[in-house]
N, C-alpha and C. Protein backbone atom coordinates (compact mmCIF):
# COMPACT_ATOMS: atom_id res chain seq x y z
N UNK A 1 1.99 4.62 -9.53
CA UNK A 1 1.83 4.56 -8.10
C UNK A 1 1.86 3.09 -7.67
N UNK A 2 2.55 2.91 -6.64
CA UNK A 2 2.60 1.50 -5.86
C UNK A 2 1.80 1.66 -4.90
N UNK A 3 0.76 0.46 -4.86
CA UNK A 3 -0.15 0.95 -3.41
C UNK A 3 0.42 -0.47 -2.78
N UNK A 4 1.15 -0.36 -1.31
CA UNK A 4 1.32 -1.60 -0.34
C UNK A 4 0.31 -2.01 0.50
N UNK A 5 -0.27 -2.80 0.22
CA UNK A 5 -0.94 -3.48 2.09
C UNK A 5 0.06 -4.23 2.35
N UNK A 6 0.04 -3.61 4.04
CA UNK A 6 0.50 -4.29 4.51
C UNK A 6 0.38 -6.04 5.38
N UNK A 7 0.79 -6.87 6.03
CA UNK A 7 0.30 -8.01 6.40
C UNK A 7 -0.38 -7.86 7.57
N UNK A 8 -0.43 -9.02 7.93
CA UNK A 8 -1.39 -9.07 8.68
C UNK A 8 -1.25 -8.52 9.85
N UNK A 9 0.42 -8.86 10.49
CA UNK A 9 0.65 -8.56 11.90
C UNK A 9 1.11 -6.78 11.85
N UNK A 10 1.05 -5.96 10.63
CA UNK A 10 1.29 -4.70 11.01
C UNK A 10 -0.08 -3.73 10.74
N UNK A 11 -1.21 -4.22 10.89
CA UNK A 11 -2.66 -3.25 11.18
C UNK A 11 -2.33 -2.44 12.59
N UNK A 12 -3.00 -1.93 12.87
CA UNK A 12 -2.99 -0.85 13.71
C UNK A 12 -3.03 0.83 13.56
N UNK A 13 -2.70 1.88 14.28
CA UNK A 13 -2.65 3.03 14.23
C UNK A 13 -1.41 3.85 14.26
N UNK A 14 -0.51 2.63 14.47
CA UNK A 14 1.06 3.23 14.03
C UNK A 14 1.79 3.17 12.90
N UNK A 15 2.02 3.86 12.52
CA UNK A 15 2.22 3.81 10.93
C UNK A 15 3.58 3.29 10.36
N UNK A 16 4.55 3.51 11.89
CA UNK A 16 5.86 2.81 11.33
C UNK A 16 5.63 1.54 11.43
N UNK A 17 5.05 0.82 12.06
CA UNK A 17 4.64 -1.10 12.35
C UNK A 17 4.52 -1.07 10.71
N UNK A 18 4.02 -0.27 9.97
CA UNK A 18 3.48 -0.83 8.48
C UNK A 18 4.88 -0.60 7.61
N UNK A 19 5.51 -0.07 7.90
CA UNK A 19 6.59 0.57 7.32
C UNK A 19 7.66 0.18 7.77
N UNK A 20 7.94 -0.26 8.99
CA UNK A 20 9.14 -0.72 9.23
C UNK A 20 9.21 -1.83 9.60
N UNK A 21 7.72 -2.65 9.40
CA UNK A 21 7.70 -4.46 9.85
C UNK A 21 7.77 -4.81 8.76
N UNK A 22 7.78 -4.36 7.53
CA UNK A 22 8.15 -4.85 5.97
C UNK A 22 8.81 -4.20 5.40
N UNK A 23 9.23 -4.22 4.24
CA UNK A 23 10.30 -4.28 2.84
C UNK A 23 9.97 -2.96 2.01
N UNK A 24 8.76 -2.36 2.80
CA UNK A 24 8.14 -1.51 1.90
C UNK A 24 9.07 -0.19 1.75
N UNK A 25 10.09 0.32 2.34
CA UNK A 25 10.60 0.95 2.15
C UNK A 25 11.49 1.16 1.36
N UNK A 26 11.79 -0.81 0.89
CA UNK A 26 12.93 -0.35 -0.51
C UNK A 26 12.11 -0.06 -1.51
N UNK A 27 10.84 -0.19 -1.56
CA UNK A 27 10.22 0.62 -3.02
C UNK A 27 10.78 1.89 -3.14
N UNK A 28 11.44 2.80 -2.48
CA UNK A 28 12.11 3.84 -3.16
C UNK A 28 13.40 3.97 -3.22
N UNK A 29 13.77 3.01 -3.04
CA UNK A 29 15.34 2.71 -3.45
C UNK A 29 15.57 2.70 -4.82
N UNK A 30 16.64 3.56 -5.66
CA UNK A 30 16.83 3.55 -6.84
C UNK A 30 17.26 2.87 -7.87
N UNK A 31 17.04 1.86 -7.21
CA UNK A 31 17.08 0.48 -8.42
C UNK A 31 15.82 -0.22 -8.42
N UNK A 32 14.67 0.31 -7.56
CA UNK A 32 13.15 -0.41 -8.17
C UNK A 32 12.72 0.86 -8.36
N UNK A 33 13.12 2.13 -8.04
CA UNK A 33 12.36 3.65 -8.86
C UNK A 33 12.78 4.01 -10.48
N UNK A 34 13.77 3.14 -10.85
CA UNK A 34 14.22 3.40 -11.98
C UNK A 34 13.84 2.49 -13.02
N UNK A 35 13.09 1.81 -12.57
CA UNK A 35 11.99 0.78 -13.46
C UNK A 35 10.75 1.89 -13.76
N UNK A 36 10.67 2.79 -13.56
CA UNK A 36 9.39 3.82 -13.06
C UNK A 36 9.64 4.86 -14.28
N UNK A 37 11.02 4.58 -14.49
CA UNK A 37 11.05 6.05 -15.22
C UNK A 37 11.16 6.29 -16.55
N UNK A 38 10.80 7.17 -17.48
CA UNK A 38 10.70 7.50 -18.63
C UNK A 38 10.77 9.07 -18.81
N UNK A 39 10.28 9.71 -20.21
CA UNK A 39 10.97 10.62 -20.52
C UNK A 39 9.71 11.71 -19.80
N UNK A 40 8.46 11.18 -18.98
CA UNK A 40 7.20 12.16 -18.36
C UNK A 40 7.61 11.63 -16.80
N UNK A 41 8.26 10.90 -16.06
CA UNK A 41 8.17 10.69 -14.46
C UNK A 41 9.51 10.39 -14.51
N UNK A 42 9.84 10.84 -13.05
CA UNK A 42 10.92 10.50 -12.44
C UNK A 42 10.71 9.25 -11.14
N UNK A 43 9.89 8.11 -11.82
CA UNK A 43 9.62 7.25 -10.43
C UNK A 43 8.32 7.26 -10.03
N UNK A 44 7.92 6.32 -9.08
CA UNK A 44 6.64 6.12 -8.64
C UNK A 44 6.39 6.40 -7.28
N UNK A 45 5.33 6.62 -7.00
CA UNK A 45 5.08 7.34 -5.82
C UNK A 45 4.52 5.83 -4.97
N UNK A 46 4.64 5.93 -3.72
CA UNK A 46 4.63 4.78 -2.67
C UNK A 46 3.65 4.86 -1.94
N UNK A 47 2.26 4.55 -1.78
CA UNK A 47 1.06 4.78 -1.01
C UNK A 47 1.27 3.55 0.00
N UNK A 48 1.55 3.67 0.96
CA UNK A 48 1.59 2.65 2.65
C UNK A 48 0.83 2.91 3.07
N UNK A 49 -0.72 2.30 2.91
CA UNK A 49 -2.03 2.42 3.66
C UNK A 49 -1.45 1.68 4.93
N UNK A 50 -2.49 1.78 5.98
CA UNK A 50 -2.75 1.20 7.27
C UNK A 50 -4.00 0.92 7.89
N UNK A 51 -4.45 -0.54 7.59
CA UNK A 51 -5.81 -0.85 8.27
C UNK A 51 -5.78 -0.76 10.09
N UNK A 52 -6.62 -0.55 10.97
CA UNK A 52 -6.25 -0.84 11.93
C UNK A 52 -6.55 -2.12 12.37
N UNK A 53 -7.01 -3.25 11.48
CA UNK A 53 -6.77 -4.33 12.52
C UNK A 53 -6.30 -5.39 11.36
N UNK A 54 -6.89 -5.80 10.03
CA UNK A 54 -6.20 -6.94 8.99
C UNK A 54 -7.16 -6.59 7.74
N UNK A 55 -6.60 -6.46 6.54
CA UNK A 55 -7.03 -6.79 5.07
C UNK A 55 -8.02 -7.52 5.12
N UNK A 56 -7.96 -8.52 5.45
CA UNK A 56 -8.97 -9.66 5.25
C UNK A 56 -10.39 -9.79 5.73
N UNK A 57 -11.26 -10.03 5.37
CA UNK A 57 -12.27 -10.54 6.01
C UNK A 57 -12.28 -11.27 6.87
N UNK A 58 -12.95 -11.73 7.61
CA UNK A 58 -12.97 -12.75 8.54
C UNK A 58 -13.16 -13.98 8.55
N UNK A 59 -13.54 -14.12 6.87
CA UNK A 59 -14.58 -15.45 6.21
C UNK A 59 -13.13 -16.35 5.74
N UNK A 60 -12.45 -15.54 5.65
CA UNK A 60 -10.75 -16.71 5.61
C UNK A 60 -11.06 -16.94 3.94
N UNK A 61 -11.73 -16.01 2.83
CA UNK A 61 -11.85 -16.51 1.38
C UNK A 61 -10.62 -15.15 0.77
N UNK A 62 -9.87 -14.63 1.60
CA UNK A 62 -8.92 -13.24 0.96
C UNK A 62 -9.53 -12.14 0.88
N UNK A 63 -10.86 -12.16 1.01
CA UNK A 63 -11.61 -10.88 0.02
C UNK A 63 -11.16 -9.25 0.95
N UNK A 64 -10.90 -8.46 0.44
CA UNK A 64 -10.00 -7.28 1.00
C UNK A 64 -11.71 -6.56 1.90
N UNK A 65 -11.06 -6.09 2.98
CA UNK A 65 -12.13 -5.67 3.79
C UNK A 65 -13.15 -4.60 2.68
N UNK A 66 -13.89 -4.13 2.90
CA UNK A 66 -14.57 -3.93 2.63
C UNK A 66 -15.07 -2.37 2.20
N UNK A 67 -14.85 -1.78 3.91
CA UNK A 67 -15.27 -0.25 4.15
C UNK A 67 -13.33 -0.24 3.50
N UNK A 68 -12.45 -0.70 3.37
CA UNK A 68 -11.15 -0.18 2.98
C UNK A 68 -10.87 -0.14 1.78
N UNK A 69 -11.72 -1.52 0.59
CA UNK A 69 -11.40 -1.39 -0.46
C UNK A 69 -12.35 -0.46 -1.15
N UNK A 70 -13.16 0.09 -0.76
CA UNK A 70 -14.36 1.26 -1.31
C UNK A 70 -13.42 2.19 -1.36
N UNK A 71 -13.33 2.57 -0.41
CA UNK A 71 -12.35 3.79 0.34
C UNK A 71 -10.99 4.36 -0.64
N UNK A 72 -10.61 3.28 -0.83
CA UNK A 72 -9.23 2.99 -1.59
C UNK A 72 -9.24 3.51 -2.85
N UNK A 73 -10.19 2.24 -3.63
CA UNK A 73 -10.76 2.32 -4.67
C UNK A 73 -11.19 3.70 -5.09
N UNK A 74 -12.23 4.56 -4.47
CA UNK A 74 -12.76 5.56 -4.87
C UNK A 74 -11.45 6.72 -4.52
N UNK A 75 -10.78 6.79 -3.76
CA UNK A 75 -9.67 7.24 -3.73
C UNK A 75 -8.72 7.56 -4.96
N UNK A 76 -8.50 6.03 -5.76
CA UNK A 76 -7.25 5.69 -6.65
C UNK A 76 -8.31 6.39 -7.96
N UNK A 77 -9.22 6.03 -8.01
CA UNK A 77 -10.01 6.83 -9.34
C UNK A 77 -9.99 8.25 -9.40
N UNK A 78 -9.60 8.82 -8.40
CA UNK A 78 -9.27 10.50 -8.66
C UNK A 78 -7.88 10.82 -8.72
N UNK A 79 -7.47 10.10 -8.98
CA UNK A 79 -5.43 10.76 -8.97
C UNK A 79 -5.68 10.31 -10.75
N UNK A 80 -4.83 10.65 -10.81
CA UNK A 80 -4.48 11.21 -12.20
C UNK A 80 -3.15 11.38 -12.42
């Protein structure tokens, strides 16, 4: 699985701003899905979260928000 955040200027509640203000869509183009594959998958699956306002904290040190990386996190530990 590829998980994208997106930058800064595509937070919000529209989901194409995250998806169509970046690159993230050639992740399933078949020349970076075929790095993915072996003789159990056909490719990786593309998770395009959407914060509604920025990743970041506010403290300007990177650290990924907070209530999103819990969220995420406890999320990515149940797929399998």
């Amino acid at each position: 699985m590829i998980v994208w955040l997106h930058g800064g200027g595509e937070g919000g509640t529209d989901i194409e701003i995250a998806l169509l203000g970046s690159k993230v869509t050639a992740l399933t183009d078949e020349n970076i899905q075929q790095n993915f594959e072996d003789e159990s998958r056909d490719g990786a699956y593309v998770l395009a979260v959407q914060c509604p306002t920025m990743w970041m904290d506010g403290d300007g040190n990177g650290t990924m928000n907070n209530a999103v990386s819990q969220n995420l996190w406890k999320w990515l530990s149940t797929c399998r």
